[in-house]
Protein backbone atom coordinates (compact mmCIF):
# COMPACT_ATOMS: atom_id res chain seq x y z
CA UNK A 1 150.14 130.77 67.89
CA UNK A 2 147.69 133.42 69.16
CA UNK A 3 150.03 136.36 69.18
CA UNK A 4 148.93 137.10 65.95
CA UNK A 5 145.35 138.22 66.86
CA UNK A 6 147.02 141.00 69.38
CA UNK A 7 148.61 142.97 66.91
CA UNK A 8 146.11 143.72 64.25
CA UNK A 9 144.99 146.15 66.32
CA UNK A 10 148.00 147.63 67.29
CA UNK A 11 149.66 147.87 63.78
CA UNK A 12 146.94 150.65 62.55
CA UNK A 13 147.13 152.68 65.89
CA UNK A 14 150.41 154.19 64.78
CA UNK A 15 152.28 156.81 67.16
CA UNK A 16 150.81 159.67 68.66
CA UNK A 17 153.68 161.64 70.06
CA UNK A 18 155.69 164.39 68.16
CA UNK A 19 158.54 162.10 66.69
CA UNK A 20 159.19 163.54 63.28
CA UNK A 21 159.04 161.93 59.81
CA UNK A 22 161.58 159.71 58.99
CA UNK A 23 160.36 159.03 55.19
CA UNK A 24 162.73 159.98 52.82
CA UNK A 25 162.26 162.51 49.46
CA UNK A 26 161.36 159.83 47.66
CA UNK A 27 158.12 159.18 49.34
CA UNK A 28 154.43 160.60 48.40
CA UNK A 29 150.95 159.69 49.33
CA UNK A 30 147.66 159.82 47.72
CA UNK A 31 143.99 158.97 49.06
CA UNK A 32 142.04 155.88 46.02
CA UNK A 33 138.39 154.88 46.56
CA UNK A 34 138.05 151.38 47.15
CA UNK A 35 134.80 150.12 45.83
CA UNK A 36 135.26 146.73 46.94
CA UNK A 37 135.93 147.33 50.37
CA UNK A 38 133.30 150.30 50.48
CA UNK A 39 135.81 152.63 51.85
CA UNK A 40 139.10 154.86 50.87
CA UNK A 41 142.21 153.78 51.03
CA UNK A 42 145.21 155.87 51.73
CA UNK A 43 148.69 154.71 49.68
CA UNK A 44 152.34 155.35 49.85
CA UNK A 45 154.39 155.34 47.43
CA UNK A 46 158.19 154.84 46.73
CA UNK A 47 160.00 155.50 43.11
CA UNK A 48 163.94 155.52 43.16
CA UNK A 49 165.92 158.48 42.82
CA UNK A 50 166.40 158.52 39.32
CA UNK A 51 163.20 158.12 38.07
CA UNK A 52 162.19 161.57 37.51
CA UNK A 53 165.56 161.89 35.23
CA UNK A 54 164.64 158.78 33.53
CA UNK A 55 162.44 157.09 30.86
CA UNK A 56 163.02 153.46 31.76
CA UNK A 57 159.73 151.90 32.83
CA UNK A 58 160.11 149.88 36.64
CA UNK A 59 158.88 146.57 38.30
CA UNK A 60 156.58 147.31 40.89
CA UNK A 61 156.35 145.56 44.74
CA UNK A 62 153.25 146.05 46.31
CA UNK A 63 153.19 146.09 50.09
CA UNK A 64 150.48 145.52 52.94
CA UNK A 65 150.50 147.69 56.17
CA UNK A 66 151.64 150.82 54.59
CA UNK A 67 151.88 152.74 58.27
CA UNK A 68 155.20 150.66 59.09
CA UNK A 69 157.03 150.67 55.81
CA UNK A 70 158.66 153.85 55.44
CA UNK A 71 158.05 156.16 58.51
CA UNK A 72 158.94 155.96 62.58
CA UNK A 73 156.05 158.43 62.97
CA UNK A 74 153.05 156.51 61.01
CA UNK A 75 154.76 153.04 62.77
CA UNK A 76 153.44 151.33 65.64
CA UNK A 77 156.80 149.05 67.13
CA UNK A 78 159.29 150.86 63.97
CA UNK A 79 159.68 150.98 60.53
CA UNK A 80 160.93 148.54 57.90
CA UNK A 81 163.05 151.37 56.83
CA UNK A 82 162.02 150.23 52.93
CA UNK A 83 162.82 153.71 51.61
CA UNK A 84 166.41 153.85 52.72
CA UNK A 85 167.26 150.09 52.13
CA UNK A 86 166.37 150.25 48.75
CA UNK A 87 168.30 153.13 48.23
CA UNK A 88 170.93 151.78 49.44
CA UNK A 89 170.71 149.10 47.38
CA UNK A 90 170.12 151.25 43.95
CA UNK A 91 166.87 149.06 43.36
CA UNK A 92 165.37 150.08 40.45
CA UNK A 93 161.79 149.36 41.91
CA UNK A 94 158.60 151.31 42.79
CA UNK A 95 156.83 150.31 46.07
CA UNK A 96 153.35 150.70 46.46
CA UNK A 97 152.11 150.45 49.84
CA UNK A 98 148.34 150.22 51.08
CA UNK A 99 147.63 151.01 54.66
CA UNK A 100 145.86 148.46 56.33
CA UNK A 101 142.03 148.67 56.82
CA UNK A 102 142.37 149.52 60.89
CA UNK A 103 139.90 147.39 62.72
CA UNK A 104 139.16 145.58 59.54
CA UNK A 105 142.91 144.54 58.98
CA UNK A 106 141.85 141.15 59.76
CA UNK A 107 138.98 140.66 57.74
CA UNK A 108 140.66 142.15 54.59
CA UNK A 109 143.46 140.04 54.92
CA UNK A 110 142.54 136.66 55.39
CA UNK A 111 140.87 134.54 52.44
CA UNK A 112 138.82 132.29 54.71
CA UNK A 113 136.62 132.75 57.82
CA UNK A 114 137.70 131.55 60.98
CA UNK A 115 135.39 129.91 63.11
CA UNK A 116 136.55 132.03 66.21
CA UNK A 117 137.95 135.14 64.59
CA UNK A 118 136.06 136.16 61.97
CA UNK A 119 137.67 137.39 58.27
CA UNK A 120 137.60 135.72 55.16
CA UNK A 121 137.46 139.51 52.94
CA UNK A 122 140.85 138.89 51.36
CA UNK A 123 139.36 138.24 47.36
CA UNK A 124 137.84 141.57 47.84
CA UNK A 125 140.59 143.02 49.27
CA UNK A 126 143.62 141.71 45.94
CA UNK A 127 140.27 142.72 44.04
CA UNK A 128 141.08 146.00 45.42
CA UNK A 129 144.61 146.01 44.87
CA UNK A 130 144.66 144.19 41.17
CA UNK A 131 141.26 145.92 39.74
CA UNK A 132 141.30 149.48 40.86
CA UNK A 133 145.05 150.41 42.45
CA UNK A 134 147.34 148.38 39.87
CA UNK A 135 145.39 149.96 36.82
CA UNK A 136 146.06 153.57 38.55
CA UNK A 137 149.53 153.00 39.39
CA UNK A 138 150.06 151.70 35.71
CA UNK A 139 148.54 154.52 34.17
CA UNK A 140 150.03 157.40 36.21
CA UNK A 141 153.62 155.79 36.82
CA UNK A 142 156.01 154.55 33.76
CA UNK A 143 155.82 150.40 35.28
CA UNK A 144 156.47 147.04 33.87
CA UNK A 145 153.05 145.49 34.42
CA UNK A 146 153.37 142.14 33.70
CA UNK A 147 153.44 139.79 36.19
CA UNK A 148 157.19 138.49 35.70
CA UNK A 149 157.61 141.86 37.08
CA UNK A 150 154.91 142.58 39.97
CA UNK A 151 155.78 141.49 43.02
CA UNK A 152 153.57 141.29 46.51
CA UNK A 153 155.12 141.40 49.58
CA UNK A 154 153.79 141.60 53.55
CA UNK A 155 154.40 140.19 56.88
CA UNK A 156 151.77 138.44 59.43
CA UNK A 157 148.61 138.40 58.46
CA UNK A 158 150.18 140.47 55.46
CA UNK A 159 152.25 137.17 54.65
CA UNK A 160 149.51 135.34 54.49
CA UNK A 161 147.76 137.16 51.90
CA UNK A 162 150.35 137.33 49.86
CA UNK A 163 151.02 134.05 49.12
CA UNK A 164 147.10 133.65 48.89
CA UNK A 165 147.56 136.17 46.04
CA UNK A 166 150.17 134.31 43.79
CA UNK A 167 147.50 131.34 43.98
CA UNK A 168 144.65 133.02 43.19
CA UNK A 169 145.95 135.77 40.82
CA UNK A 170 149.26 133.69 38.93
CA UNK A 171 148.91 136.30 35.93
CA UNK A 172 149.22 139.54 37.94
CA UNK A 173 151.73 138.80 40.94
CA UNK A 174 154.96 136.79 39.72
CA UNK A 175 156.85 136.61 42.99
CA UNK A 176 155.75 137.31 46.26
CA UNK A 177 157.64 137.97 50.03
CA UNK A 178 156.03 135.77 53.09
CA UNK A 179 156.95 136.98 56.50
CA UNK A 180 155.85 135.48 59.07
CA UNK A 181 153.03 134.30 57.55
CA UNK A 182 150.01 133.60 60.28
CA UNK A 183 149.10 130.55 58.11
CA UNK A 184 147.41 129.05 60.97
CA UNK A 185 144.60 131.32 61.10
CA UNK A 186 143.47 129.49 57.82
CA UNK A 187 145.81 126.58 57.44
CA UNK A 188 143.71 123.51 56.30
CA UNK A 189 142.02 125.97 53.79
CA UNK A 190 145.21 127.22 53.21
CA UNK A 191 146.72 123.79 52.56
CA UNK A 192 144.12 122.20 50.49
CA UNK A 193 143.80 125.70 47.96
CA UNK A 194 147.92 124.93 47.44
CA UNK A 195 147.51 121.62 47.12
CA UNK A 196 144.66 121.30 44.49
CA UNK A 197 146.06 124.76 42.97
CA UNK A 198 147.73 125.07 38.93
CA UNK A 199 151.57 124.53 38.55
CA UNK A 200 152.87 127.84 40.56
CA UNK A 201 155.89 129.64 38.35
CA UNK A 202 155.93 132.27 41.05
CA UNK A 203 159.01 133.04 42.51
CA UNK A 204 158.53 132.96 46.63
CA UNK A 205 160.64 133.94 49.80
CA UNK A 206 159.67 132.56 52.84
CA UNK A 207 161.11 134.01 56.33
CA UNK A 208 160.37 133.57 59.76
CA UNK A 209 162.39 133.16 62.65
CA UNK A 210 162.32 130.61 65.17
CA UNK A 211 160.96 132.43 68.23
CA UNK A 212 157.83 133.96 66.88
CA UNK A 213 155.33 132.46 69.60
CA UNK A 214 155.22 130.31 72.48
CA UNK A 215 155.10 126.73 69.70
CA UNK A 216 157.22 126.11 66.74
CA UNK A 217 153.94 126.24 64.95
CA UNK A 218 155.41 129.20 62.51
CA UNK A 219 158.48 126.90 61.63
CA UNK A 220 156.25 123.88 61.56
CA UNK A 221 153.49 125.49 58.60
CA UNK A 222 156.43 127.30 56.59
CA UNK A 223 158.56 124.27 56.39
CA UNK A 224 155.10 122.43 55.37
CA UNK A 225 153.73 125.24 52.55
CA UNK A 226 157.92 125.03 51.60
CA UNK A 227 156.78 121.01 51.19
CA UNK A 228 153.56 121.86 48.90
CA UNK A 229 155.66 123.92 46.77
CA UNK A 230 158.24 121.58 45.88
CA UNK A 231 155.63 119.08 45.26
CA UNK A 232 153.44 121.57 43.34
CA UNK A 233 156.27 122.01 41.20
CA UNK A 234 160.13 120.86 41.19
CA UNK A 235 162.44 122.21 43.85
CA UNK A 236 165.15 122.34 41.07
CA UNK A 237 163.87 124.97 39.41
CA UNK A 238 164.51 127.15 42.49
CA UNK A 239 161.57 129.07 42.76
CA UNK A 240 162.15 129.02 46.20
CA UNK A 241 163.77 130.57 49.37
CA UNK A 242 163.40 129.28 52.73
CA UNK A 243 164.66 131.32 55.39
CA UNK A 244 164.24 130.78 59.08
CA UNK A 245 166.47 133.54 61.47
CA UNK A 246 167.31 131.81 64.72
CA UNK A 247 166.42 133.41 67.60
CA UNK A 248 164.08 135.71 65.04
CA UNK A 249 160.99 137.23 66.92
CA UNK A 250 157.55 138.59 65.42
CA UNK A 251 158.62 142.12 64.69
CA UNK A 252 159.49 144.52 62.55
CA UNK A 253 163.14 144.25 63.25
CA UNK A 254 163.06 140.23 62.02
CA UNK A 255 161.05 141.53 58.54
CA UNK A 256 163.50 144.97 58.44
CA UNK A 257 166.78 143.17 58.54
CA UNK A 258 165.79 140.82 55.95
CA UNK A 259 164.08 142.69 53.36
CA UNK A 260 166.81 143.23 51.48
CA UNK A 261 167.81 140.18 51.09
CA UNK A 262 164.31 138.91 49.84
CA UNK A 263 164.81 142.52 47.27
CA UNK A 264 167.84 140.93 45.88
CA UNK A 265 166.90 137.57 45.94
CA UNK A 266 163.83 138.41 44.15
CA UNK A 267 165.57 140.31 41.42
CA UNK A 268 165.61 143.78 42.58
């Protein structure tokens, strides 16, 4: 399933007409050095409507590919609309989301090289995210930071990553959203870190619909990593949800449409 190596390229280019801003009031950004990737990093951010009148403290969901979250302008094929869903919904959440490294989106994203494609920079990268921007966000912004209630979320490559996260870092991210993960850019690494990995009590959504490439390769690894995790730890605990869209393609209309049911699902 190949059509995952076209669009890191085209998920960073963004638009470059004079559409205007779609991001709602409740969006700011801010520009965080990122000494493990040797770069900057510019981030998004989302906090409900009532937080400025509140005291409450909030989970948190951080999100990969920051461009496509909240704004038609920033996106490359259209938002995920996050902003106005989760108003919609009331969630009492903040969203954090970090742009994608560009050219690098690859490399940052995956945790293993592959042979013909290169990457293997995702530790660095969730070193990033849980060693310099989770610290800031929880010492600027009134969050829960405890695990139970820090959540990671991305699709594609950003899928990918994100369940590579609630392996590799089970005390920081507690539940984590996989669309349309490109697991096969790393699968038998993939499948042999879940496999000889802890018990996982992370709660995880998988989604990905059944038209994503010319193979049912996409269907074929989720329905395998949904395998691993019930044998990693008992499906009746239902830490799990499985969700394939028929007819679903590799977009952001498939990940849009479902996000919030993966916010509610996931307690939000």
């Amino acid at each position: 399933m190949k059509i995952f190596i076209l669009i890191p390229f085209l998920l960073f280019i963004g638009k470059t007409d004079a559409q205007e801003s779609t991001a709602s009031k409740q969006i700011s950004t801010f520009t965080i050095e990122a000494p493990q990737l040797k770069t900057s990093r510019k981030i998004w951010l989302y906090l409900p409507k009532n937080y400025k009148t509140s005291t409450k403290k909030y989970p948190v969901i951080y999100m990969h590919d920051a461009q496509n979250l909240f704004d038609a302008k920033t996106s490359f094929a259209g938002e995920w609309n996050v902003d106005e869903k989760l108003d919609s919904l009331n969630a009492q959440v903040i969203v954090v989301g970090i742009e994608n490294g560009g050219e690098k989106r690859l490399e940052e994203l995956t945790p293993y090289k592959n042979e013909k494609y290169g990457g293997g920079n995702a530790d660095k990268y969730l070193e990033f995210i849980v060693n310099t921007l989770k610290p800031e966000i929880d010492k600027k912004y009134r969050t829960k930071p405890n695990a139970k209630n820090t959540t990671i979320i991305g699709s594609s490559l950003g899928g990918l990553v994100s369940f590579y996260a609630v392996i590799k870092h089970p005390d920081v991210f507690g539940k984590a959203g996989v669309f349309s993960p490109a697991f096969w850019i790393n699968r038998k690494d993939i499948n042999n870190y879940m496999t000889n990995s802890k018990k996982l009590k992370a709660k995880i959504y998988l989604l990905c619909g059944d038209s994503e490439g010319d193979d049912d390769s996409m269907v074929t690894d989720l329905n395998y990593i949904e395998k691993l995790l019930n044998t990693n730890r008992c499906y009746c605990l239902h830490l799990n949800k499985k969700v394939i869209v028929k007819g679903g393609h590799h977009n952001e209309k498939l990940w849009r449409d479902n996000f919030d049911d993966a916010v509610l699902w996931l307690g939000y």
